[in-house]
Protein backbone atom coordinates (compact mmCIF):
# COMPACT_ATOMS: atom_id res chain seq x y z
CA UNK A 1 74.60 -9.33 57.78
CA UNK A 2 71.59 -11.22 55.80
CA UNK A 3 73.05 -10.78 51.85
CA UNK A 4 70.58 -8.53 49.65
CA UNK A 5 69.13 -11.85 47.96
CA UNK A 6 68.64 -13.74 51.46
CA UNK A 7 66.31 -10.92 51.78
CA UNK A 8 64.14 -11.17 48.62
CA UNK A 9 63.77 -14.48 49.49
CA UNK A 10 62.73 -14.12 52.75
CA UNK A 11 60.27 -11.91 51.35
CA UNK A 12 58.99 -14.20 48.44
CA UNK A 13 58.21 -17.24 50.89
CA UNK A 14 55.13 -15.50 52.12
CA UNK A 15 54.27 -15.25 48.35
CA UNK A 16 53.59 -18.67 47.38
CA UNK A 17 53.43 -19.61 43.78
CA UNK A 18 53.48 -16.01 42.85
CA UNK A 19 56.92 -15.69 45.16
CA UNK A 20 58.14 -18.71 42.40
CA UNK A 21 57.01 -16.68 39.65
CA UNK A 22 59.38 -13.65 40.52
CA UNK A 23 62.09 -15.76 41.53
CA UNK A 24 62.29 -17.71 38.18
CA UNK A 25 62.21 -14.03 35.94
CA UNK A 26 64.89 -12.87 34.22
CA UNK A 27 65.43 -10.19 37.48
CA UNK A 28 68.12 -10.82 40.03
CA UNK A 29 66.83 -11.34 43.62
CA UNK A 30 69.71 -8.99 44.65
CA UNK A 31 68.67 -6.55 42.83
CA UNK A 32 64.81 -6.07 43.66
CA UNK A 33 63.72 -3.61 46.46
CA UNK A 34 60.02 -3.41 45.89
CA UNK A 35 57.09 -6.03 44.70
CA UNK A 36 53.45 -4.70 43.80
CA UNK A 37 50.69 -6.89 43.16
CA UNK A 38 47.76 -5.53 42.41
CA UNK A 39 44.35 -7.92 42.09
CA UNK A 40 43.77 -8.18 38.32
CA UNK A 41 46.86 -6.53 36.70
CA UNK A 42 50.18 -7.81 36.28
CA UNK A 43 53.15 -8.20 39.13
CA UNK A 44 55.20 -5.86 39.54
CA UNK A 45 58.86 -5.18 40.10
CA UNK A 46 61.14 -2.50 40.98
CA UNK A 47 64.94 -2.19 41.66
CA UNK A 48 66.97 1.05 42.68
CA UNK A 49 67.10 1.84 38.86
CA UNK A 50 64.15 0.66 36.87
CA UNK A 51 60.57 -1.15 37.01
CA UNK A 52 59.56 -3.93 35.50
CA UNK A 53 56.21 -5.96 34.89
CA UNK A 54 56.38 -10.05 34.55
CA UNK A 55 53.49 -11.83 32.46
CA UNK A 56 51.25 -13.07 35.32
CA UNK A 57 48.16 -11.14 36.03
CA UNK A 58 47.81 -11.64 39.85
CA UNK A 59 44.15 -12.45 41.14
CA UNK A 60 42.14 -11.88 43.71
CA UNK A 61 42.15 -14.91 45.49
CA UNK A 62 46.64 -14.67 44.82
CA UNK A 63 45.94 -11.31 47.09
CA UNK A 64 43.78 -12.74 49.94
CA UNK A 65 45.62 -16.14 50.29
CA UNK A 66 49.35 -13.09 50.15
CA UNK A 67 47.37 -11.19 52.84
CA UNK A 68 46.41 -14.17 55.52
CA UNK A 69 50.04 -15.30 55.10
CA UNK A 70 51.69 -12.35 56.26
CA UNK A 71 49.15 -12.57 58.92
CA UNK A 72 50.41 -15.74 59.65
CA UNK A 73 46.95 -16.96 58.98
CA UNK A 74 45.76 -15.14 62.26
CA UNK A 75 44.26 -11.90 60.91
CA UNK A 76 42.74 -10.79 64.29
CA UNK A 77 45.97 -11.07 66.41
CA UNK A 78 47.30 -8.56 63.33
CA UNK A 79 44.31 -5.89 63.58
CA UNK A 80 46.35 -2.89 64.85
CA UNK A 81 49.10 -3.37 62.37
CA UNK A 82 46.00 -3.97 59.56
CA UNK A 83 44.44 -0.68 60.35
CA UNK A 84 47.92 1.42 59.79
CA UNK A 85 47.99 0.07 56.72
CA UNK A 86 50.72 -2.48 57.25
CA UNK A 87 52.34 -5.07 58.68
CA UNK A 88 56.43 -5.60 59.47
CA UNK A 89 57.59 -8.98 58.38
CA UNK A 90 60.64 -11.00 59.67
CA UNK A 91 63.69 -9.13 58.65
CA UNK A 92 62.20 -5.86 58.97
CA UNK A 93 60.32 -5.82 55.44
CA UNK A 94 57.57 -3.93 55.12
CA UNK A 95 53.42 -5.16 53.48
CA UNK A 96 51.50 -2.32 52.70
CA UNK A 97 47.76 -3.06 51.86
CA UNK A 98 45.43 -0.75 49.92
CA UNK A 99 41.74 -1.91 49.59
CA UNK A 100 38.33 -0.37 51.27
CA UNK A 101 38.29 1.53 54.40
CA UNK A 102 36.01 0.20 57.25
CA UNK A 103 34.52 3.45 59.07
CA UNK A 104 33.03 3.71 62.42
CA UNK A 105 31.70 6.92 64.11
CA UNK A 106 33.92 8.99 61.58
CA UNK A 107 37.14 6.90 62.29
CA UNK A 108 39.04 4.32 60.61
CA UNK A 109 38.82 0.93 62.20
CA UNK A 110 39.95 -1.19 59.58
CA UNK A 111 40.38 -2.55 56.10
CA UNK A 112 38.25 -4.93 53.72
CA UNK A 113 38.68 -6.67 50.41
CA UNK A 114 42.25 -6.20 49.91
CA UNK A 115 43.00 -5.18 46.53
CA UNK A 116 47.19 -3.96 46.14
CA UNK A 117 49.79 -4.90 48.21
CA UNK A 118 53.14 -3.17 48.17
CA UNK A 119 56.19 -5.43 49.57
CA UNK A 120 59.49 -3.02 50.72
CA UNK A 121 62.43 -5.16 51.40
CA UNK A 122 64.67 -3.99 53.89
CA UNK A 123 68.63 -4.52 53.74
CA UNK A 124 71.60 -3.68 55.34
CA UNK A 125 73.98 -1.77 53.21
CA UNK A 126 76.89 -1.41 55.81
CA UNK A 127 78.85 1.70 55.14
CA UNK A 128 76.21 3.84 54.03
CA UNK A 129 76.22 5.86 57.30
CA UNK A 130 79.79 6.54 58.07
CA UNK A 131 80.12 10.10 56.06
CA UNK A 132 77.52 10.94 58.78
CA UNK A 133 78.76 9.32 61.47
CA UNK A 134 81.72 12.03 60.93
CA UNK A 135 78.61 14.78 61.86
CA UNK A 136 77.39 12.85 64.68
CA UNK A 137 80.36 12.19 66.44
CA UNK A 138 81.19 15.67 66.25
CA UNK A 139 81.82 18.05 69.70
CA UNK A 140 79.28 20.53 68.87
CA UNK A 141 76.62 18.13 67.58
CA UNK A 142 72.98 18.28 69.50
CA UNK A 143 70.83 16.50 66.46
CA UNK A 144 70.46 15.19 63.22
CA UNK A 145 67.46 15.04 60.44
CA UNK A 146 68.20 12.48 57.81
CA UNK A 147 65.38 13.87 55.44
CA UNK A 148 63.98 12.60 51.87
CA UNK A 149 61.19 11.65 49.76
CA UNK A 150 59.88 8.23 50.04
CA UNK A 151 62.59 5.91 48.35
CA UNK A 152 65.78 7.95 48.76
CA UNK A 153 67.17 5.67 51.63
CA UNK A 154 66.89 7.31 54.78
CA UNK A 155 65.95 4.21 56.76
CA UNK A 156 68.25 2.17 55.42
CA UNK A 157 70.99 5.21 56.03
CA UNK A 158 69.78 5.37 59.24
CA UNK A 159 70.01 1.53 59.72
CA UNK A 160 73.84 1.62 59.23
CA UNK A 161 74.22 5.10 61.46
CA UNK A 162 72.94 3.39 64.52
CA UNK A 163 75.20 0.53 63.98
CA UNK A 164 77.85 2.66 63.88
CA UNK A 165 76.48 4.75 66.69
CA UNK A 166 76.20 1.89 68.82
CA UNK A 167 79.59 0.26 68.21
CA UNK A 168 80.72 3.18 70.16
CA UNK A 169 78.31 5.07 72.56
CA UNK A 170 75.22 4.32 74.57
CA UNK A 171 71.94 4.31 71.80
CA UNK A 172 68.27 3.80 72.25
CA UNK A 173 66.32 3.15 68.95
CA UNK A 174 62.29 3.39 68.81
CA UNK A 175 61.65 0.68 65.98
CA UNK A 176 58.16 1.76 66.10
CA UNK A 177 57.86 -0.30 63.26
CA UNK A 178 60.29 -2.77 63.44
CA UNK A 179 62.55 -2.01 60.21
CA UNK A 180 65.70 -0.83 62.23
CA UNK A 181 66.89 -3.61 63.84
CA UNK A 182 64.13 -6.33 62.73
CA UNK A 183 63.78 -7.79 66.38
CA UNK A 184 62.20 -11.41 65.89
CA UNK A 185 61.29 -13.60 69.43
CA UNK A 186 63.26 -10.14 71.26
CA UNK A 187 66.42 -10.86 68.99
CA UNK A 188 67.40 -7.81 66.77
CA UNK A 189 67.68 -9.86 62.78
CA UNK A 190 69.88 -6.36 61.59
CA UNK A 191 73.21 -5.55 62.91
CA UNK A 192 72.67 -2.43 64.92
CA UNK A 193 75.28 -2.52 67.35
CA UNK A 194 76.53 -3.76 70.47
CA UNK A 195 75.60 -1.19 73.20
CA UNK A 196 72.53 -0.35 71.60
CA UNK A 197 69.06 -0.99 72.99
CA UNK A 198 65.71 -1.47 71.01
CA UNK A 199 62.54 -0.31 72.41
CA UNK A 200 60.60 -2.61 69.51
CA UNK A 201 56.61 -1.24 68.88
CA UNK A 202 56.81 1.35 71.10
CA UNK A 203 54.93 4.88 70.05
CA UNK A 204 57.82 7.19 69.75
CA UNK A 205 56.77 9.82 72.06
CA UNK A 206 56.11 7.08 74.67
CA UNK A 207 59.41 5.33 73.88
CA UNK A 208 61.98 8.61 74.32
CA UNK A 209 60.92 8.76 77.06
CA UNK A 210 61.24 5.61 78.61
CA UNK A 211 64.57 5.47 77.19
CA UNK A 212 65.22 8.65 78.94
CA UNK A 213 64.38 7.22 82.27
CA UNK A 214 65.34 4.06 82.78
CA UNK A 215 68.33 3.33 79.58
CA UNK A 216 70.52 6.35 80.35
CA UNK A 217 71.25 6.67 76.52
CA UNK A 218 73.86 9.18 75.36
CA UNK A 219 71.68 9.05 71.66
CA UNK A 220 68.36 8.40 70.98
CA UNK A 221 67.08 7.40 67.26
CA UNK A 222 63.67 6.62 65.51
CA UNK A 223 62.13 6.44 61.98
CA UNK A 224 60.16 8.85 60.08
CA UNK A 225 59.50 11.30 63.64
CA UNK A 226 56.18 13.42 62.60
CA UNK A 227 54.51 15.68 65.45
CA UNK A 228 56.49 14.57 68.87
CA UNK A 229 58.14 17.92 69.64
CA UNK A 230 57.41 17.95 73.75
CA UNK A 231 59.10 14.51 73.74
CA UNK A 232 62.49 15.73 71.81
CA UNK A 233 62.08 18.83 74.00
CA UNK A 234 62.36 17.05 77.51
CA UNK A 235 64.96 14.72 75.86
CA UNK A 236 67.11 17.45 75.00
CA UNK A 237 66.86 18.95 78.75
CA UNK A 238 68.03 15.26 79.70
CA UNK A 239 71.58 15.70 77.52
CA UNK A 240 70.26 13.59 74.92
CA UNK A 241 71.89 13.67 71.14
CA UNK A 242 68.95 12.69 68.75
CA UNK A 243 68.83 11.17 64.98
CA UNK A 244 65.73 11.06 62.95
CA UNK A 245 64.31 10.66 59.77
CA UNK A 246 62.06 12.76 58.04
CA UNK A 247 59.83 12.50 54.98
CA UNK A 248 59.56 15.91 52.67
CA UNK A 249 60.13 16.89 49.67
CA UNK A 250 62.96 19.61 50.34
CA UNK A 251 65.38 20.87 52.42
CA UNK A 252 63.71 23.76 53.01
CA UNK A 253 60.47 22.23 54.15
CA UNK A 254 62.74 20.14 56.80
CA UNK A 255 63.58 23.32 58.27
CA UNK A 256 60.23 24.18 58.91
CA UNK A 257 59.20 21.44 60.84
CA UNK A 258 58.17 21.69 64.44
CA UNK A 259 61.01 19.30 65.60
CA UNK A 260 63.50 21.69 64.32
CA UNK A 261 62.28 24.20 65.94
CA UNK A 262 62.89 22.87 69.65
CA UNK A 263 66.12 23.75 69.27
CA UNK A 264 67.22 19.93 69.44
CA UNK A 265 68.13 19.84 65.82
CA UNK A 266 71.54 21.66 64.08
CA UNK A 267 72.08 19.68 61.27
CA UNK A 268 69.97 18.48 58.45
CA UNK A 269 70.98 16.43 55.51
CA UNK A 270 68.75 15.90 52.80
CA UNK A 271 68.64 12.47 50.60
CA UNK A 272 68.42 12.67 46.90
CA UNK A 273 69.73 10.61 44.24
CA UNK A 274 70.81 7.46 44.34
CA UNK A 275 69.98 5.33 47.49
CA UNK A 276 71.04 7.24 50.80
CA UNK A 277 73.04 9.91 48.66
CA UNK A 278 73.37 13.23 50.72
CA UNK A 279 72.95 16.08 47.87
CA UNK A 280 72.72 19.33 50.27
CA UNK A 281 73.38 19.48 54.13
CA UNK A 282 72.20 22.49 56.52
CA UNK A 283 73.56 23.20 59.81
CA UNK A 284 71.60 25.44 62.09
């Protein structure tokens, strides 16, 4: 398991001087989880508890030299990933970009002078999952939503359920993002466990059910799952246990969302908190 301030430094090598900056402050690599630099204001830091701002106004040309970097310095062979609005590093982290949209015919087909970007460093906390590996393991279990604002944890919760998961039963994950188990050169970075498979970039409608054909899983999981009901639908006619996480801002607005109502979902937990703290469970 890569240590929590392996990671920041991973992170801070695409940074250049600016990545020296942070790591000389007062602030423990270990303990930072996001870093915002925004073209003419200060850096920015945050941890699971506060945020903090360093004397060093980041500039422009600190952003664009940041951005071809995590683009390896090929922005084309990136473009896809640049028009979502991000890119997955090694190890799972996450770049977010904000700057101005590039519309064609009504549609987004890009992004130009790139003004913020928003680093998310990724970590394996192992043990975070096992209260819910307890629900998942369970006789009468069909489904699980791990929901939660942005920031409460449920990725990395999720993370540590599929190595769990996968230490003991047949598992399929759809990284459509790569955060789950950080595959680099087809090599999964996270720990994720040993008879688990990773369908790595695949859309996750496209990717259940590929699993579903040719893996045999006994459990499927992916990340942040948003309007792919007829997917979980012919999953669940396969036999298929699922785990997913879902942004919102309540329990209750979990319940309403079209996945649970496919009839593949009884339990809910809901993330608030600390990092990955379950403060109010629902089983349906």
């Amino acid at each position: 398991m890569v240590s929590a301030k392996v990671a920041c430094n991973d992170v801070l090598s695409y940074l250049g001087s600016l990545g020296t900056v942070i790591a000389r402050s007062k602030y423990r690599a270990a303990d930072i989880c996001e870093v915002r630099l925004r073209a003419g204001r200060p850096i920015a830091l945050e941890t699971f508890r506060e945020r903090f701002v360093l004397d060093k106004t980041v500039s422009q040309q600190e952003i664009n030299e940041c951005f071809k970097s995590f683009c390896n310095y090929s922005i084309h062979s990136y473009e896809k990933e640049i028009k979502s609005g991000y890119i997955t590093l090694r190890g799972g982290h996450r770049a977010g970009f904000c700057g101005t949209a590039v519309i064609k015919d009504g549609k987004l087909e890009g992004i130009k002078d790139i003004s913020g970007i928003n680093l998310r460093i990724a970590r394996e906390i192992t043990g975070c999952g096992e209260k819910l590996s307890e629900m998942v393991f369970s006789e009468d279990f069909k489904g699980l939503i791990i929901a939660g604002k942005p920031f409460s944890g449920k990725t990395t919760v999720l993370r540590d359920l599929c190595r769990i998961i996968g230490n003991r039963s047949k598992l399929s994950v759809i990284d459509s993002r790569g955060e789950i188990g950080a595959v680099h050169c087809g090599v999964p970075q996270n720990d994720v466990g040993i008879f688990t498979d990773i369908l790595n970039g695949y859309g996750k409608s496209e990717g259940m059910e590929i699993a579903t054909r040719t893996l045999s899983p006994e459990y499927i999981a992916c990340d942040e799952i948003t309007g792919e009901a007829d997917s979980v639908k012919k999953c669940l006619n396969c036999g298929v246990k699922m785990i997913f996480t879902l942004h919102c801002g309540t329990l209750e607005q979990a319940e309403q969302n079209e996945i649970v109502k496919t009839g593949a979902i009884n339990r809910i937990v809901f993330l608030g908190g600390r990092l990955g703290q379950v403060t109010e469970t629902k089983e349906l």
